[in-house]
Structures are given as C-alpha cells and as structure tokens.
Protein backbone atom coordinates (compact mmCIF):
# COMPACT_ATOMS: atom_id res chain seq x y z
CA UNK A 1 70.55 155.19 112.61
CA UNK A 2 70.35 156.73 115.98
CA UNK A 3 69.71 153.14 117.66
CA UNK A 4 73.12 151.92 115.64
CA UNK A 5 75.13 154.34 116.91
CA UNK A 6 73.41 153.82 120.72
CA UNK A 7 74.15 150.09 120.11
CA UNK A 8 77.71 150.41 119.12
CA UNK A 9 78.59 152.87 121.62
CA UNK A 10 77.06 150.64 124.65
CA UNK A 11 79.33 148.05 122.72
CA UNK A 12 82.39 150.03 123.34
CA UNK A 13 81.53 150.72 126.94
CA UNK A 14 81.36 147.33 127.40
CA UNK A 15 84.66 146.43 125.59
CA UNK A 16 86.46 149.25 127.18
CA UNK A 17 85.36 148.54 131.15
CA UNK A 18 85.93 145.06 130.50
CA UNK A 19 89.70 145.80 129.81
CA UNK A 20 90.18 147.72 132.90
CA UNK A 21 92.62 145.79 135.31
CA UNK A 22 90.55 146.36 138.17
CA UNK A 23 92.52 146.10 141.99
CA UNK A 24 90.75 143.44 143.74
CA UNK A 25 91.03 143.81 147.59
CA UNK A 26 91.79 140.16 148.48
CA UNK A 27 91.33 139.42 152.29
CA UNK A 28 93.34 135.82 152.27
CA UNK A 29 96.63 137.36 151.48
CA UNK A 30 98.36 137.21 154.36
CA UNK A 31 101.59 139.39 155.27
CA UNK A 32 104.82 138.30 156.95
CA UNK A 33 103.93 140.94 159.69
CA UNK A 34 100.39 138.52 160.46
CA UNK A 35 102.62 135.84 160.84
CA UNK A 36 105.14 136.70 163.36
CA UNK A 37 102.31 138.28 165.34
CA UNK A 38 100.91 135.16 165.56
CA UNK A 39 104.20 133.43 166.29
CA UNK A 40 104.35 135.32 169.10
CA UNK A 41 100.98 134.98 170.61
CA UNK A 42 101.94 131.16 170.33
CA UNK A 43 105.20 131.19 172.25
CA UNK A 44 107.36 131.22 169.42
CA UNK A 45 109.50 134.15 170.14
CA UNK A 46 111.74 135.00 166.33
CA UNK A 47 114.78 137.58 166.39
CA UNK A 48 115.45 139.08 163.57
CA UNK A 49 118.82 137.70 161.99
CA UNK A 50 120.82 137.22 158.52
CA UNK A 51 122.00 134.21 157.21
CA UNK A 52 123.52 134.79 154.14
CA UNK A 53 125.09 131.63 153.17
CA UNK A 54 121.28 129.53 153.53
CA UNK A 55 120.42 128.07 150.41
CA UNK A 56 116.73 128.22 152.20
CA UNK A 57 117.34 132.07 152.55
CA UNK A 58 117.90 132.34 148.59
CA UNK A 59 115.44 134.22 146.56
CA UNK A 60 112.51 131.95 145.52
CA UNK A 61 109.95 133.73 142.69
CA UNK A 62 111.87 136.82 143.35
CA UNK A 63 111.06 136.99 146.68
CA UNK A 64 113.56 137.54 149.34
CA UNK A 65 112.12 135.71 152.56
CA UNK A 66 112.55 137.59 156.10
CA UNK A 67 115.06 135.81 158.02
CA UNK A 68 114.97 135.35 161.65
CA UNK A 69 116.30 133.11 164.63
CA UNK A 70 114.33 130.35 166.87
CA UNK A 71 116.61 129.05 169.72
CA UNK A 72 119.42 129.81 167.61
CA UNK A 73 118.23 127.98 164.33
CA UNK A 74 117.20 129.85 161.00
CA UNK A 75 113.65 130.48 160.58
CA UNK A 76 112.77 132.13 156.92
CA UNK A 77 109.45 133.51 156.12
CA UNK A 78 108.48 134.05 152.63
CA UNK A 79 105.33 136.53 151.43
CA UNK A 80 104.73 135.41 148.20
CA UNK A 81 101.48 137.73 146.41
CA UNK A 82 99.17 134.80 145.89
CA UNK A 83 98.99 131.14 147.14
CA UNK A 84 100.30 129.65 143.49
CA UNK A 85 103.03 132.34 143.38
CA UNK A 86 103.81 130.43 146.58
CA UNK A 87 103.42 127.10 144.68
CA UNK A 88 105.88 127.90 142.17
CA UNK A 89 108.07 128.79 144.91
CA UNK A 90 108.08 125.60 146.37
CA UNK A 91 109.27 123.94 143.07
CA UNK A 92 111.48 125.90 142.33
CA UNK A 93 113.13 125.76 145.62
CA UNK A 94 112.87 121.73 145.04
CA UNK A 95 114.31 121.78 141.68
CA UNK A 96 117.21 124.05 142.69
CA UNK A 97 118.21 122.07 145.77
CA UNK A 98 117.19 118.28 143.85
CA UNK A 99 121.05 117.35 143.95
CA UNK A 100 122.31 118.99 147.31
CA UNK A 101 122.05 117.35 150.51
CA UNK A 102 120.02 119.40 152.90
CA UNK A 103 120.21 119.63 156.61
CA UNK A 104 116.82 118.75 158.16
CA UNK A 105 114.08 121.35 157.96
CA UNK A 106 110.45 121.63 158.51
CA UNK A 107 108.27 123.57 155.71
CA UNK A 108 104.88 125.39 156.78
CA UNK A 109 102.60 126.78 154.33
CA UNK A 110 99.62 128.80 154.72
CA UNK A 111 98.05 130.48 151.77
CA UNK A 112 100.80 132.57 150.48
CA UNK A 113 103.29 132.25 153.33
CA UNK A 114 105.76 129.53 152.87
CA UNK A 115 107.83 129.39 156.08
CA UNK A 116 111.22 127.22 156.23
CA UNK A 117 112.26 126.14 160.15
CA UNK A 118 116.17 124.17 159.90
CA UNK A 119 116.21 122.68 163.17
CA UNK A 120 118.97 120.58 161.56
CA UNK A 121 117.43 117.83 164.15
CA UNK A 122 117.57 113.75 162.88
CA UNK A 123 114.64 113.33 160.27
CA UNK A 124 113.12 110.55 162.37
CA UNK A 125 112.99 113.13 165.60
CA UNK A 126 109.11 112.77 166.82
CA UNK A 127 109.54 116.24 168.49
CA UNK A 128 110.39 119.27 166.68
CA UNK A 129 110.76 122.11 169.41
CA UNK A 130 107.99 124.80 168.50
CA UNK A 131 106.65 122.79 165.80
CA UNK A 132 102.90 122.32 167.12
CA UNK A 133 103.25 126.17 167.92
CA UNK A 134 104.08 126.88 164.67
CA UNK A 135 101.60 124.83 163.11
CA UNK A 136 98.46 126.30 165.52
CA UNK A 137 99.68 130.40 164.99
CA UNK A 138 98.89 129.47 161.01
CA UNK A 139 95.90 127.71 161.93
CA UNK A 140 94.58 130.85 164.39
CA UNK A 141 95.17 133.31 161.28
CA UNK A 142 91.40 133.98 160.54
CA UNK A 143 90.36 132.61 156.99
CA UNK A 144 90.00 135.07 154.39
C-alpha cells in the first residue's frame, strides 16, 4: 500500500510540473533597439518620427511598429514576440491592404522583426538608397 501511494504521488509530481508554463529564455528574439543599433553601424542613420496617416504604420498583430525617418521617407519597425507572430503579421497586413494601391515599399524580415522602408521610388528602380545597408545590419545581427 505504501508503494501505491509512492507511485501515485510521483504521478502527481509529474502531472503537476508538467503543467507549469515554464519562461523559456529565447536568444533569437530580437528587439527593435538591436535593430537600429545595427542600422547605425551600417550607415543607415533613422530619426525618430510619426506618421500617422501610413497604412504601413497601422497596428499589425497588435503591435504598434516604431516609426522613424530615412532621407525623409518612413521607415517602420515592427517587434513582433516570435518569428510566426511576425508571419501572421505579414498576412494580415496583405489581406488588409489586398484592394488599396500602395506606394512602393521595400519589406525586410529577420526573425521577428518585420521592417517596412516606402521609398515611394518606381518598382522597376535597380537601386534602392540604403537598401544593401539595410539588408547586411540584419544579416550582422548574431544568430540566436
């Protein structure tokens, strides 16, 4: 009887730790503050700005992106908690603008960052100014 009563309490140790959310320190989340940092070790100098009006500003998930200006065009960087939070910002951003017509815009992701650059240049333009910039600060952000 004492065995049963060993048994079924090891049973509800395992039951009960198993049910524990348990906080999981994950190292490839990367914050909006990582991302300007490396911006800016790139060359790609951002100032702080508000554009209220941007229908790439809106929320997205419920996340409100940081908006900011390069050479005078909006720049909006989004810190979504995980990289398919950031996925299922991306479609909903697609399905809410699937009717409007969009100036031109360049979209970076990197894990859970979704970044939105409206140069407003042609579509066809070969050179995006601090587009290879942008792309290389996301690519020098360590993997986590």
């Amino acid at each position: 009887m004492n065995e049963l009563r060993r048994i079924f309490s090891l049973c509800l140790l395992l039951l009960l730790v198993s049910c524990q959310s348990v906080q999981v320190n994950d190292s490839s989340h990367i914050t909006e503050v990582e991302v300007v940092t490396a911006l800016q070790k790139n060359g790609v100098n951002l100032v702080e700005a508000e554009f209220p009006q941007s229908v790439f500003g809106s929320k997205l998930r419920n996340v409100k992106p940081r908006a900011y200006e390069l050479s005078e065009k909006p720049f909006f960087i989004f810190e979504f908690e995980t990289e398919i939070e950031r996925e299922k910002g991306i479609e909903e951003f697609v399905e809410n603008t699937a009717t409007m017509e969009l100036v031109s815009a360049s979209t970076f992701e990197k894990r859970n960052i979704l970044i939105f650059y409206v140069h407003e240049l042609d579509i066809n333009s070969d050179s995006v100014p601090f587009e290879k910039e942008i792309r290389k600060a996301l690519d020098d952000i360590s993997e986590g």
